[in-house]
Structure formats: C-alpha cells, structure tokens
PDB file of N, CA and C in Angstrom:
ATOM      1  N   UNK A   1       0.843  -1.178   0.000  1.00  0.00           N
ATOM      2  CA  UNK A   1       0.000   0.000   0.000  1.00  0.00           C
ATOM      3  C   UNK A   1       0.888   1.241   0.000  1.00  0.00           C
ATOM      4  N   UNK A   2       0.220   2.046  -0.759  1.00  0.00           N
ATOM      5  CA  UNK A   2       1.083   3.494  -0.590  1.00  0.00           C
ATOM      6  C   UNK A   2       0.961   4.402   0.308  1.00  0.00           C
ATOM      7  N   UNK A   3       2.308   4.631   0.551  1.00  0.00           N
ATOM      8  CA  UNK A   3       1.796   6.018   1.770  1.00  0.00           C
ATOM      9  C   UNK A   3       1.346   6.960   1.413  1.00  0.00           C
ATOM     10  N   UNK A   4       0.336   7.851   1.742  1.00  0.00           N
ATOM     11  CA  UNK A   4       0.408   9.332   0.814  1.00  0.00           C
ATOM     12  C   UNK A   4       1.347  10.600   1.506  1.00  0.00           C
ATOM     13  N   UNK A   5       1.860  10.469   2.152  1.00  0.00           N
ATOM     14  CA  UNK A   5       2.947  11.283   2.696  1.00  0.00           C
ATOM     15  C   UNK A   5       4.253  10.861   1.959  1.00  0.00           C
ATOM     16  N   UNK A   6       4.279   9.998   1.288  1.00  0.00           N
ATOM     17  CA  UNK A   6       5.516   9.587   0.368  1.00  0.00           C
ATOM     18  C   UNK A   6       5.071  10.195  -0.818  1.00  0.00           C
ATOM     19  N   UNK A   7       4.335   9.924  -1.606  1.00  0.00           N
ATOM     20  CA  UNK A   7       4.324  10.506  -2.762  1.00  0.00           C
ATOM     21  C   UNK A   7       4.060  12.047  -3.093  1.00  0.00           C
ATOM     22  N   UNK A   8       3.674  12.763  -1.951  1.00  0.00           N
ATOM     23  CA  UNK A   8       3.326  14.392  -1.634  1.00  0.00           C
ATOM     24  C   UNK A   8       4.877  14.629  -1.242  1.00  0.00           C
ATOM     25  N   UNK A   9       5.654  13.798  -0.806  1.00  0.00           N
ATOM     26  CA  UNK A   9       7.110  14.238  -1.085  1.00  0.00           C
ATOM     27  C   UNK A   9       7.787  13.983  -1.983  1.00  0.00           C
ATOM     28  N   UNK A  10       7.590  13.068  -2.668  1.00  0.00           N
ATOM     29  CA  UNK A  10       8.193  13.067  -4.073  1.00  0.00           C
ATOM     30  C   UNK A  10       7.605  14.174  -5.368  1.00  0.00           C
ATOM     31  N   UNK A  11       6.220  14.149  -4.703  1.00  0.00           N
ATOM     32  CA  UNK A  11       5.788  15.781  -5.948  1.00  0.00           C
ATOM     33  C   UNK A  11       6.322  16.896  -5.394  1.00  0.00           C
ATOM     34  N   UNK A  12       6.189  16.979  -4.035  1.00  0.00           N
ATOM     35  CA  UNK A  12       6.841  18.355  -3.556  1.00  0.00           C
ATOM     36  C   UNK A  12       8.485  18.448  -3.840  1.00  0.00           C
ATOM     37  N   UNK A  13       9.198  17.504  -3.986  1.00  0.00           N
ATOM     38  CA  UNK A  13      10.733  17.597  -4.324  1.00  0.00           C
ATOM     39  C   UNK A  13      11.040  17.815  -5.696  1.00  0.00           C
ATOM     40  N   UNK A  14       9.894  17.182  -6.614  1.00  0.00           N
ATOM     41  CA  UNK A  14       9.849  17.177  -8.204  1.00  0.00           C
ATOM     42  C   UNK A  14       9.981  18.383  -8.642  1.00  0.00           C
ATOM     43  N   UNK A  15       8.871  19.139  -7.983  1.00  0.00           N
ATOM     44  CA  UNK A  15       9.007  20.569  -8.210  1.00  0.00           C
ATOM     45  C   UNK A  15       9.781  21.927  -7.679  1.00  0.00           C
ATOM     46  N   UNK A  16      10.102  20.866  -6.562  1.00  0.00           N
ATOM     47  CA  UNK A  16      11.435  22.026  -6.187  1.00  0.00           C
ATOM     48  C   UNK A  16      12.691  21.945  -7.030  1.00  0.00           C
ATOM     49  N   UNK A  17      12.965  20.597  -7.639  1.00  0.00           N
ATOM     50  CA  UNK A  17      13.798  20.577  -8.728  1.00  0.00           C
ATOM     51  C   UNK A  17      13.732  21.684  -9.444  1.00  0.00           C
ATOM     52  N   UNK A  18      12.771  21.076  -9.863  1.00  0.00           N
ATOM     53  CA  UNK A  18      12.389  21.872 -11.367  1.00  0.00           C
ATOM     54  C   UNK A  18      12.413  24.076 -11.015  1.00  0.00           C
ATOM     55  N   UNK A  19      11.772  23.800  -9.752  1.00  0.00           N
ATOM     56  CA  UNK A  19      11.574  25.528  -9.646  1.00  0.00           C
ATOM     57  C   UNK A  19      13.049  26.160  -9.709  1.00  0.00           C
ATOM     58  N   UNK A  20      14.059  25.111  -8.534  1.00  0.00           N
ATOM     59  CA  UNK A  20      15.399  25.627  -8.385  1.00  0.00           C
ATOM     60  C   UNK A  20      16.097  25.616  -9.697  1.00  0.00           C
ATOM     61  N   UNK A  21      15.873  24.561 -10.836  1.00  0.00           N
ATOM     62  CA  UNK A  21      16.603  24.766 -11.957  1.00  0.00           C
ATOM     63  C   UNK A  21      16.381  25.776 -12.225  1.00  0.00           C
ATOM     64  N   UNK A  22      15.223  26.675 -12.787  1.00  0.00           N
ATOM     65  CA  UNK A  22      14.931  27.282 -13.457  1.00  0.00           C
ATOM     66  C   UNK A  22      15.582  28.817 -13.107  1.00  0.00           C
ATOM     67  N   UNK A  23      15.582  28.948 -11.799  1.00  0.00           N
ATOM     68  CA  UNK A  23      16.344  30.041 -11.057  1.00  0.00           C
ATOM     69  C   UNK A  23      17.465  29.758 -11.318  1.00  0.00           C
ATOM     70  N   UNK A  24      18.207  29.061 -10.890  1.00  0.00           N
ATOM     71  CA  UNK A  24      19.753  29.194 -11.803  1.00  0.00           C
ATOM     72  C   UNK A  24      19.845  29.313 -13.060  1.00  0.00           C
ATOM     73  N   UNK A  25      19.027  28.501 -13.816  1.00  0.00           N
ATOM     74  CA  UNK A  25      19.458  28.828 -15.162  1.00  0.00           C
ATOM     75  C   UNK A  25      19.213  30.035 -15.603  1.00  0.00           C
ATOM     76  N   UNK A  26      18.533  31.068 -15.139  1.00  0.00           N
ATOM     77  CA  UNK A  26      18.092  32.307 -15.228  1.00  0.00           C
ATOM     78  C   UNK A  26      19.235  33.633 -14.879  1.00  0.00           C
ATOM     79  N   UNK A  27      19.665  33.108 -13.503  1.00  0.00           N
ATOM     80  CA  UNK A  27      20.697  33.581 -12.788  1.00  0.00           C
ATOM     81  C   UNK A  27      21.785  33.654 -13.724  1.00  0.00           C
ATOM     82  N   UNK A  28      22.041  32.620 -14.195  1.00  0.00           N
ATOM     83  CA  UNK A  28      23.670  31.954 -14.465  1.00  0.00           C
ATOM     84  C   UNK A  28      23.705  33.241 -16.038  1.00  0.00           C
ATOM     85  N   UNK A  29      22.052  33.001 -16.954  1.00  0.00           N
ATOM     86  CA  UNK A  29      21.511  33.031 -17.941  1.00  0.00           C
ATOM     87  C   UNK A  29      21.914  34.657 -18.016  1.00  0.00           C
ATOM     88  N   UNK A  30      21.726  35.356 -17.318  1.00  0.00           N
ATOM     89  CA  UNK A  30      21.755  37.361 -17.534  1.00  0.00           C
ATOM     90  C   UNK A  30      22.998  38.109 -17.271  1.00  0.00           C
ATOM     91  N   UNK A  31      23.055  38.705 -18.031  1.00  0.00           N
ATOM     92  CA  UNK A  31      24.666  39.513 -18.059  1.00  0.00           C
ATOM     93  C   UNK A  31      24.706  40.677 -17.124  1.00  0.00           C
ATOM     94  N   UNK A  32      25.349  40.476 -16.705  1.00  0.00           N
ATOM     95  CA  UNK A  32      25.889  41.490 -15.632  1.00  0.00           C
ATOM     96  C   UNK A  32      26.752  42.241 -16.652  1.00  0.00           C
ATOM     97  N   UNK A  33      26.597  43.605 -16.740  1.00  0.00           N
ATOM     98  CA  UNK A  33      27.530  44.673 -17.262  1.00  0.00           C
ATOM     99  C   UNK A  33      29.006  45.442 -16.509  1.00  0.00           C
ATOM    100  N   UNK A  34      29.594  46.148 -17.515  1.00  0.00           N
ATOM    101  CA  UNK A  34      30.700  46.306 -16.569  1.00  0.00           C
ATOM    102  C   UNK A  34      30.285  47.489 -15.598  1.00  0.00           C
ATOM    103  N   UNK A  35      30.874  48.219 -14.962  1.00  0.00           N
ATOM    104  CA  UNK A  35      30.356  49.687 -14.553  1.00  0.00           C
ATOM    105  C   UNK A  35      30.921  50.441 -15.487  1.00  0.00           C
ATOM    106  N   UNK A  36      30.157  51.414 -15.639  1.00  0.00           N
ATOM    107  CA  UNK A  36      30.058  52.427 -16.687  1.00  0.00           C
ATOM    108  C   UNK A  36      30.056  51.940 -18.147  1.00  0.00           C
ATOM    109  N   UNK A  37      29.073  51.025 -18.071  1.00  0.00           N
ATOM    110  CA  UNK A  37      28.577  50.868 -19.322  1.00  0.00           C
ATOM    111  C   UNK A  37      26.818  50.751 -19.232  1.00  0.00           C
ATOM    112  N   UNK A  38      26.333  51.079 -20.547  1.00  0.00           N
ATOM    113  CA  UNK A  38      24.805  50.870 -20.366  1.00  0.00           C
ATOM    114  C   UNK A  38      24.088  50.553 -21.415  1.00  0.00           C
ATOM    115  N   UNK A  39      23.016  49.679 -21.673  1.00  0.00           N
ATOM    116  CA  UNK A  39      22.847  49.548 -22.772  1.00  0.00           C
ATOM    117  C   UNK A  39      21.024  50.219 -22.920  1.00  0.00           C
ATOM    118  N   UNK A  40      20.796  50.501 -24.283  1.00  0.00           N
ATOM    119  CA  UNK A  40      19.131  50.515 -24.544  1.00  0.00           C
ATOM    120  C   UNK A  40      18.402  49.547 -24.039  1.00  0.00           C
ATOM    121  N   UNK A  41      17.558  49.389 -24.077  1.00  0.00           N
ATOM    122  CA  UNK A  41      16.055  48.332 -23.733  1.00  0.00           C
ATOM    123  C   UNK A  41      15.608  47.739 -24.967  1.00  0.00           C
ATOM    124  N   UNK A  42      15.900  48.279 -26.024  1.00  0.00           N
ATOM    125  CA  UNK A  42      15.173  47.993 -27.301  1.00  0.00           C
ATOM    126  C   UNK A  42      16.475  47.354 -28.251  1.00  0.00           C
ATOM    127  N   UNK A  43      15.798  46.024 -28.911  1.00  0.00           N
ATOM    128  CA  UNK A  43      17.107  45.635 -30.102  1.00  0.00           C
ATOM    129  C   UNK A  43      16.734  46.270 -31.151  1.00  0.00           C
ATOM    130  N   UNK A  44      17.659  46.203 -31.766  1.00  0.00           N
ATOM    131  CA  UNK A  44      17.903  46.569 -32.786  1.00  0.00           C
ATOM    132  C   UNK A  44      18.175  45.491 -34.216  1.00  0.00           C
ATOM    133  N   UNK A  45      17.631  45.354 -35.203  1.00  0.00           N
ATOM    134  CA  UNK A  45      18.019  44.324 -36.508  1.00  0.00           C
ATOM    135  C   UNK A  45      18.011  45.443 -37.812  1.00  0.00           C
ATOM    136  N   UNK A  46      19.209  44.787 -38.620  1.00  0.00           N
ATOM    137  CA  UNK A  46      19.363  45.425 -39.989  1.00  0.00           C
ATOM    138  C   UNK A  46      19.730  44.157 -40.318  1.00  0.00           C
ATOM    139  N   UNK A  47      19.347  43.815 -42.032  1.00  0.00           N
ATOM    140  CA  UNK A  47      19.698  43.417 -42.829  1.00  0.00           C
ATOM    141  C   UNK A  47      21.012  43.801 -43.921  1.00  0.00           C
ATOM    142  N   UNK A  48      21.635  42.778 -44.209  1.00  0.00           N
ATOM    143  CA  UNK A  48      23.331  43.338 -44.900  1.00  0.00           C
ATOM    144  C   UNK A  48      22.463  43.451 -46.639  1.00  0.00           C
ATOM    145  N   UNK A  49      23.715  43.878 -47.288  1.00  0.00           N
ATOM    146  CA  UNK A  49      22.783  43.311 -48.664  1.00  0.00           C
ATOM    147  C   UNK A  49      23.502  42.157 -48.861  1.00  0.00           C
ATOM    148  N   UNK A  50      23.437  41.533 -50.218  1.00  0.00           N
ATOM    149  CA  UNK A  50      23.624  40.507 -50.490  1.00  0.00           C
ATOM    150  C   UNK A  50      24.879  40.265 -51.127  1.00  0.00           C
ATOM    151  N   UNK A  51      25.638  39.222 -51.230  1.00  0.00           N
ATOM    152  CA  UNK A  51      27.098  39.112 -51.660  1.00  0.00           C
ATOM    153  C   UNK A  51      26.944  37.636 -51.891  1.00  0.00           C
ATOM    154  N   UNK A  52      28.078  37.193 -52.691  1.00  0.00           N
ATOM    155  CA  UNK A  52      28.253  36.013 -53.184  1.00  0.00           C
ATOM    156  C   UNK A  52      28.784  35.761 -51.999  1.00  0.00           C
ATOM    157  N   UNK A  53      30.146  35.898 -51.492  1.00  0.00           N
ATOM    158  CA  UNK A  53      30.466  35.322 -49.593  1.00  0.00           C
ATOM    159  C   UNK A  53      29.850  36.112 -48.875  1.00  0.00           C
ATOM    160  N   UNK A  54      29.728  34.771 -48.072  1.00  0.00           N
ATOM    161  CA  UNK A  54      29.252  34.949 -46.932  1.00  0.00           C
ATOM    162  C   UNK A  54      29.831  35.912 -45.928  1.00  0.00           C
ATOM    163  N   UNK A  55      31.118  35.706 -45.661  1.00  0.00           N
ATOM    164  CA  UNK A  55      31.732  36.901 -44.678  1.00  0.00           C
ATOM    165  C   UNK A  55      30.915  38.342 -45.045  1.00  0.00           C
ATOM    166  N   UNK A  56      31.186  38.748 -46.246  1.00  0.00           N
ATOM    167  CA  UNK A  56      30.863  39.953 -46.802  1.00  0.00           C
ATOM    168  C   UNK A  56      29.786  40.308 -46.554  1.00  0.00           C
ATOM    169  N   UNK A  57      28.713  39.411 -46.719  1.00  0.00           N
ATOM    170  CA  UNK A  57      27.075  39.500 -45.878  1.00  0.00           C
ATOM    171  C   UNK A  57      26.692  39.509 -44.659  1.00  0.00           C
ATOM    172  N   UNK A  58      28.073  39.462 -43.813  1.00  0.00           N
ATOM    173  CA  UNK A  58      27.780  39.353 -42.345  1.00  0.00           C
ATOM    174  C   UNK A  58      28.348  40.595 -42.099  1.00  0.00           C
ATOM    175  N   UNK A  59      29.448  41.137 -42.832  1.00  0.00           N
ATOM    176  CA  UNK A  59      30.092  42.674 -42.644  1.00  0.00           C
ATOM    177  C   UNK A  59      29.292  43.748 -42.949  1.00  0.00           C
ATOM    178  N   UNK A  60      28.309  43.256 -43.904  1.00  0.00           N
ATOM    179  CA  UNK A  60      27.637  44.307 -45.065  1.00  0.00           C
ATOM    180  C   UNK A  60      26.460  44.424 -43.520  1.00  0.00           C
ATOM    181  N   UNK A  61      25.541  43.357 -43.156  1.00  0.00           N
ATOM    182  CA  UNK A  61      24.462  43.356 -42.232  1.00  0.00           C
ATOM    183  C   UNK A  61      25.104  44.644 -41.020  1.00  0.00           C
ATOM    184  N   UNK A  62      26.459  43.717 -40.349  1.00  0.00           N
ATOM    185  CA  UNK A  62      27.154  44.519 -39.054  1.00  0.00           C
ATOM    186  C   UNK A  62      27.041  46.003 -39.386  1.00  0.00           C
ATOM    187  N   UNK A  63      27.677  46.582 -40.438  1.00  0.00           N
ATOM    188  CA  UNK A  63      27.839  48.124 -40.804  1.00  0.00           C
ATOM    189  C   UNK A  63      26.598  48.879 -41.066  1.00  0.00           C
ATOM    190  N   UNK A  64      25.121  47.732 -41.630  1.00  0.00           N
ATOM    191  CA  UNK A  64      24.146  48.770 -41.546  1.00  0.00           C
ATOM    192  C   UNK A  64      23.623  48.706 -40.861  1.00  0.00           C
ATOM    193  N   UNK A  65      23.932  47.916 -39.723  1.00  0.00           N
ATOM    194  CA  UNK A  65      23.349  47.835 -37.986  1.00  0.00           C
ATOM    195  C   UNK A  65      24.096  48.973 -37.337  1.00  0.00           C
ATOM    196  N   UNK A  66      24.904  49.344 -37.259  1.00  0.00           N
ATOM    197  CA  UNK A  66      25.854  50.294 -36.443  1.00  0.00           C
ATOM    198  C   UNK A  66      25.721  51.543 -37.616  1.00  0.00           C
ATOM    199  N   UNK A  67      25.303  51.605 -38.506  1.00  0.00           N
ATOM    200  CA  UNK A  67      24.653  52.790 -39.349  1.00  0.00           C
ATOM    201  C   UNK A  67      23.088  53.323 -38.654  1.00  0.00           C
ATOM    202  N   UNK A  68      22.685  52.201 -38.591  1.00  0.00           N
ATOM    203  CA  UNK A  68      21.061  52.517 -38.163  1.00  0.00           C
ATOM    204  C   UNK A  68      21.124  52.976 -36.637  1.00  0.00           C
ATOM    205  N   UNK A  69      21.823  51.981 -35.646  1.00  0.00           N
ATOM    206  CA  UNK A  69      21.281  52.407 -34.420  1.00  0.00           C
ATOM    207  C   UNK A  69      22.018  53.443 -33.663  1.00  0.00           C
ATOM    208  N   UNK A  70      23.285  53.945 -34.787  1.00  0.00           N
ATOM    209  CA  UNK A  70      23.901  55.337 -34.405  1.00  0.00           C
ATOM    210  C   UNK A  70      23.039  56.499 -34.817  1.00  0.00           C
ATOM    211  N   UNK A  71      22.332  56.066 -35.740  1.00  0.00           N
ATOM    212  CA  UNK A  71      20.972  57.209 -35.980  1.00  0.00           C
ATOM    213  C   UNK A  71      20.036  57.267 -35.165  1.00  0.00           C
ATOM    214  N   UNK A  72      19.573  56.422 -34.746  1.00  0.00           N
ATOM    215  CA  UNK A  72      18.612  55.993 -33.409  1.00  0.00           C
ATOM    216  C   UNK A  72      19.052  56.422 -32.095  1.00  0.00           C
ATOM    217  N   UNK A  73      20.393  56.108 -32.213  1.00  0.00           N
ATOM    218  CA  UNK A  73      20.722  56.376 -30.472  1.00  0.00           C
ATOM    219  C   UNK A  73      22.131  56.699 -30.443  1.00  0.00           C
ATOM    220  N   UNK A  74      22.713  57.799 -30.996  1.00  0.00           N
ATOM    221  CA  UNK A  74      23.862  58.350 -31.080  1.00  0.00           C
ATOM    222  C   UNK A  74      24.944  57.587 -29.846  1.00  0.00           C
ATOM    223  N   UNK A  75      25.868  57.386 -30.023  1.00  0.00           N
ATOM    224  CA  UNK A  75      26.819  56.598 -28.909  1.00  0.00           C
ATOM    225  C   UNK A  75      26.729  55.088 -29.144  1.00  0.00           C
ATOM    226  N   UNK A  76      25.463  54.382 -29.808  1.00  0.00           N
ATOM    227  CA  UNK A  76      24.840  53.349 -29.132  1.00  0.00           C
ATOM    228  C   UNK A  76      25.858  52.764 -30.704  1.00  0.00           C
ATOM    229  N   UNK A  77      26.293  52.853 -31.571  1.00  0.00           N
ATOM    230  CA  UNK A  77      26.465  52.268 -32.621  1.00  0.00           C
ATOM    231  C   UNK A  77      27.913  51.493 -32.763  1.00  0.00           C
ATOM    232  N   UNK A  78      27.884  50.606 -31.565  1.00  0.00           N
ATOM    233  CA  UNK A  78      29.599  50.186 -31.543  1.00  0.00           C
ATOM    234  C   UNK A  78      28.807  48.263 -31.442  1.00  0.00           C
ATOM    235  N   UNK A  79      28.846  47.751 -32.793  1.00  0.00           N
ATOM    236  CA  UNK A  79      28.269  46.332 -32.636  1.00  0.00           C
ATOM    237  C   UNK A  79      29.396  45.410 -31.995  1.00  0.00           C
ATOM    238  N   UNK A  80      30.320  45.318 -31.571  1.00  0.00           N
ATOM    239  CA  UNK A  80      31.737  45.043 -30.781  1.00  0.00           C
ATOM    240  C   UNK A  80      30.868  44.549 -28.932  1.00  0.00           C
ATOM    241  N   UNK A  81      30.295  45.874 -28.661  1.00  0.00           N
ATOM    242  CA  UNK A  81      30.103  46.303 -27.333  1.00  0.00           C
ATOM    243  C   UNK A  81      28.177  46.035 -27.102  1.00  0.00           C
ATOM    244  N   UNK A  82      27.790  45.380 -28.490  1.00  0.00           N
ATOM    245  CA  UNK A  82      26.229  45.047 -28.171  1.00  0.00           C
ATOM    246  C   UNK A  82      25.968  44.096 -27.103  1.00  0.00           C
ATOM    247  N   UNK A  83      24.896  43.763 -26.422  1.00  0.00           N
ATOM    248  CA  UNK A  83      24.659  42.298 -26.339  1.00  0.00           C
ATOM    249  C   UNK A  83      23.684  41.774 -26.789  1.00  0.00           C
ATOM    250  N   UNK A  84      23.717  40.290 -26.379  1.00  0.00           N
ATOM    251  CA  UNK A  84      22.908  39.477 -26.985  1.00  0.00           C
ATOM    252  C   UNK A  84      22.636  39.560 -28.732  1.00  0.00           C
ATOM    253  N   UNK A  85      23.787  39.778 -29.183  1.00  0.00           N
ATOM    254  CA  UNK A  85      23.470  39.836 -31.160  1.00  0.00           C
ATOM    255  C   UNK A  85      23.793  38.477 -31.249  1.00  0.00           C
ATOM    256  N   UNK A  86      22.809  38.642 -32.315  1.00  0.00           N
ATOM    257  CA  UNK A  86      22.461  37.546 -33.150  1.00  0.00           C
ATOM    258  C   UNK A  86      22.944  37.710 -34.562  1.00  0.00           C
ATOM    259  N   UNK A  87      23.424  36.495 -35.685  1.00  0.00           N
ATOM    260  CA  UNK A  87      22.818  36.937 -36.686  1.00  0.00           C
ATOM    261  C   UNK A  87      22.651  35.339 -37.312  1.00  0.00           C
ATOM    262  N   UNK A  88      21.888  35.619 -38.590  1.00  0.00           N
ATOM    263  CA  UNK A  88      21.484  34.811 -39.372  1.00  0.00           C
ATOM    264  C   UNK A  88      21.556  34.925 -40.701  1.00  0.00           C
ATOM    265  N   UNK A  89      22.104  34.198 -41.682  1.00  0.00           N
ATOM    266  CA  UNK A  89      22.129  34.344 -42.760  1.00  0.00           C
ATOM    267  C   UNK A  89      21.280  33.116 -43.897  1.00  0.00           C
ATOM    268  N   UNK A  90      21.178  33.847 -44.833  1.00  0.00           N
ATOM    269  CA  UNK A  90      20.152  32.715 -46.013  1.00  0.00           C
ATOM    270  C   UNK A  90      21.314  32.629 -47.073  1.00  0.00           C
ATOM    271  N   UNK A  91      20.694  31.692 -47.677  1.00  0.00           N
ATOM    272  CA  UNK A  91      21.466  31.817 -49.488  1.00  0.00           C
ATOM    273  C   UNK A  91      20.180  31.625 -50.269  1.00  0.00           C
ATOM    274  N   UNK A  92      20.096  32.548 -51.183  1.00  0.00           N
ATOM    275  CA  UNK A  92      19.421  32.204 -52.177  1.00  0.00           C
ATOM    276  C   UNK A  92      19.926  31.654 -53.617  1.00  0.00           C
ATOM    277  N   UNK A  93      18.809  30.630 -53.449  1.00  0.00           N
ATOM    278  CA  UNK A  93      19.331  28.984 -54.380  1.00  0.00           C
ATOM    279  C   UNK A  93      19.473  29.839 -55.739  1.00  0.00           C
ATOM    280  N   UNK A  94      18.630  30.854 -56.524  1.00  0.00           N
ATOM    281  CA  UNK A  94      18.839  31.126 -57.416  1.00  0.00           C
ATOM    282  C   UNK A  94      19.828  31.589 -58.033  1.00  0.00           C
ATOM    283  N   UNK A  95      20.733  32.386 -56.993  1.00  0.00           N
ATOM    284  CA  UNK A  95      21.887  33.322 -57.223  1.00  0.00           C
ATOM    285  C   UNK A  95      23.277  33.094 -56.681  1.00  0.00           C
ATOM    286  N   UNK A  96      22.991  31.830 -55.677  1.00  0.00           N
ATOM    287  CA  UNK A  96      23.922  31.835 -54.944  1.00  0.00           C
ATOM    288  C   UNK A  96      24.457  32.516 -53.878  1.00  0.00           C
ATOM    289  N   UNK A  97      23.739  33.643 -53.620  1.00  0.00           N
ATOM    290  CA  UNK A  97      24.030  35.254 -53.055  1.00  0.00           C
ATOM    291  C   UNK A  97      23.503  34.669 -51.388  1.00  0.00           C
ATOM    292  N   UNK A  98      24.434  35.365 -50.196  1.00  0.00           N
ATOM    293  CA  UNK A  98      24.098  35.179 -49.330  1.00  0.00           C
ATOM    294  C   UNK A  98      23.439  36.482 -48.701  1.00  0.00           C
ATOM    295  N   UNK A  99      22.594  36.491 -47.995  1.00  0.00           N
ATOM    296  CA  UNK A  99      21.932  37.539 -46.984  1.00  0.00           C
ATOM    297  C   UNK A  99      22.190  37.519 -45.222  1.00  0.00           C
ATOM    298  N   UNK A 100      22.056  38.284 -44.538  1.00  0.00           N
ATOM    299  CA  UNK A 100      22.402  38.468 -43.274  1.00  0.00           C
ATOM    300  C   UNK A 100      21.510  39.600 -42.843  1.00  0.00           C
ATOM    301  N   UNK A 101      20.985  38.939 -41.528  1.00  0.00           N
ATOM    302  CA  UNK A 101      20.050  39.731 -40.340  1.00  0.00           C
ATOM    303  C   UNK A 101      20.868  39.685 -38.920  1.00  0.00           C
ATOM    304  N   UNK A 102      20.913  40.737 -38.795  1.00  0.00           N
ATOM    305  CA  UNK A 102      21.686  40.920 -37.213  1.00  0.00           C
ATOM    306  C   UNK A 102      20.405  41.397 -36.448  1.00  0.00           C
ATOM    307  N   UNK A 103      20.896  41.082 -35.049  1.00  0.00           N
ATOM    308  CA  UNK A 103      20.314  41.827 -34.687  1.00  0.00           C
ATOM    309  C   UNK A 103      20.855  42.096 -32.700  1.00  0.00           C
ATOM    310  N   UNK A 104      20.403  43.184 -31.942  1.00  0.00           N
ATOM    311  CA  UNK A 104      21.320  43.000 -30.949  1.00  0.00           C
ATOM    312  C   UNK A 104      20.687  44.218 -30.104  1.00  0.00           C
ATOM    313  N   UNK A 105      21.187  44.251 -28.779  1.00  0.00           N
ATOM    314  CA  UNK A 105      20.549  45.391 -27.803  1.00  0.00           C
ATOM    315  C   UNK A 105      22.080  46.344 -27.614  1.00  0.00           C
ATOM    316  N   UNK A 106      21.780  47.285 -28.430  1.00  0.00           N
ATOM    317  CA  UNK A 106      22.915  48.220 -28.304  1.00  0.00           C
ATOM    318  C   UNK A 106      23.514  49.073 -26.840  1.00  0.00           C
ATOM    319  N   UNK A 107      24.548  48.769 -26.853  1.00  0.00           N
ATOM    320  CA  UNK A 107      25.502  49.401 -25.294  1.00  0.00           C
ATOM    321  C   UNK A 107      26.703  50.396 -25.722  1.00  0.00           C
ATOM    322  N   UNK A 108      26.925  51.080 -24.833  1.00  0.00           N
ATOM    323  CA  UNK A 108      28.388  51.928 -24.793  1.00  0.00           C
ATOM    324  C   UNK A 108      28.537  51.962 -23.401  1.00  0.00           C
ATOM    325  N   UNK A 109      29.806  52.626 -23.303  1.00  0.00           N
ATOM    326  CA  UNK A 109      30.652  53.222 -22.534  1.00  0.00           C
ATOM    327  C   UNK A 109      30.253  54.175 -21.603  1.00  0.00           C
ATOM    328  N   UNK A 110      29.624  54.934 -20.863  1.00  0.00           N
ATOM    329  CA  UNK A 110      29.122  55.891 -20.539  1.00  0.00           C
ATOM    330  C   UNK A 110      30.204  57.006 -20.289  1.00  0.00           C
ATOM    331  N   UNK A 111      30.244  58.239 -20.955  1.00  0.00           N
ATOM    332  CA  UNK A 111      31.468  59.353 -20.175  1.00  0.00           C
ATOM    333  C   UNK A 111      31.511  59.487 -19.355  1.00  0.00           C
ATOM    334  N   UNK A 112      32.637  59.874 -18.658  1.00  0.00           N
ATOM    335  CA  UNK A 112      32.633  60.275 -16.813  1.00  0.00           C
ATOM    336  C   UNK A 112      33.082  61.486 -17.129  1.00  0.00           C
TER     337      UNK A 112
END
C-alpha cells in the first residue's frame, strides 16, 4: 500500500527541482555589465545586402546595424560592445548570393 505522505514528497521535491533549476538557469543566464557601461532596452536588426560570400554579408548586415542604431541612439552604434546579437544568414538557391540579419541590444561606454 502506498503512503500518501511519500508521494506528496516526491511531488513536492519534483518541483522544487524543477523551480530551483529554473532560477539558476536564469541567474547563471543574464549579463551582468561592466560599470560604466549601459545599454538601450530595445534591439535593434538590420539586414546586410547581399554578396556572393558569406563573410561579406555578415560585414555588409554589421555596418548597416551600427549605421542605423547610431541614428537611433547616437553613442549606441559600436556592434563590438552590443549584447545578446544575433545573426542569421540565407542563401538564395537562385543566385547563390548570401543575406544576413543581425540583430542586438545596443551598449556603450558611458562618459565620466
């Protein structure tokens, strides 16, 4: 026969697993910045144009990302010093030509 004080501890431990994972992985998961740096709230994505290499489509994307969000947010346009960027690139079968989407939450330096 089962106890039910055994199995109300095995659900109650199941989920403390699970709750405590989730807090660390969260913890472990968020960037701590340096001091005197700060970033926007909002990402930012540009598309590169298109190039037969690939590098070139990831340079072409980077430069009109740090074109755009230095227009947006003067200071903010150093993709080096973003976080969390992403990018992604396609090929299109017809041309061979690759494409690139960045995208990223822009940071600087703050002056003292």
């Amino acid at each position: 026969m089962d106890d039910p004080m055994n199995s109300n501890y095995v659900l109650f431990t199941f989920f403390a697993v699970v709750i405590g994972a989730i807090a660390a992985t969260h913890a472990y998961s968020t960037v701590q910045l340096p001091d005197g740096m700060s970033c926007t709230n909002k990402r930012m994505a540009s598309y590169g144009y298109t190039h037969k290499r690939m590098t070139m489509a990831e340079f072409a994307a980077i430069v009109i990302w740090q074109r755009d969000t230095e227009k947006r947010d003067p200071g903010f346009g150093n993709w080096h010093l973003a976080q969390k960027r992403k990018m992604k690139c396609k090929v299109f079968q017809n041309s061979s030509h690759y494409q690139c989407i960045v995208s990223a939450q822009p940071c600087r330096f703050d002056k003292t």
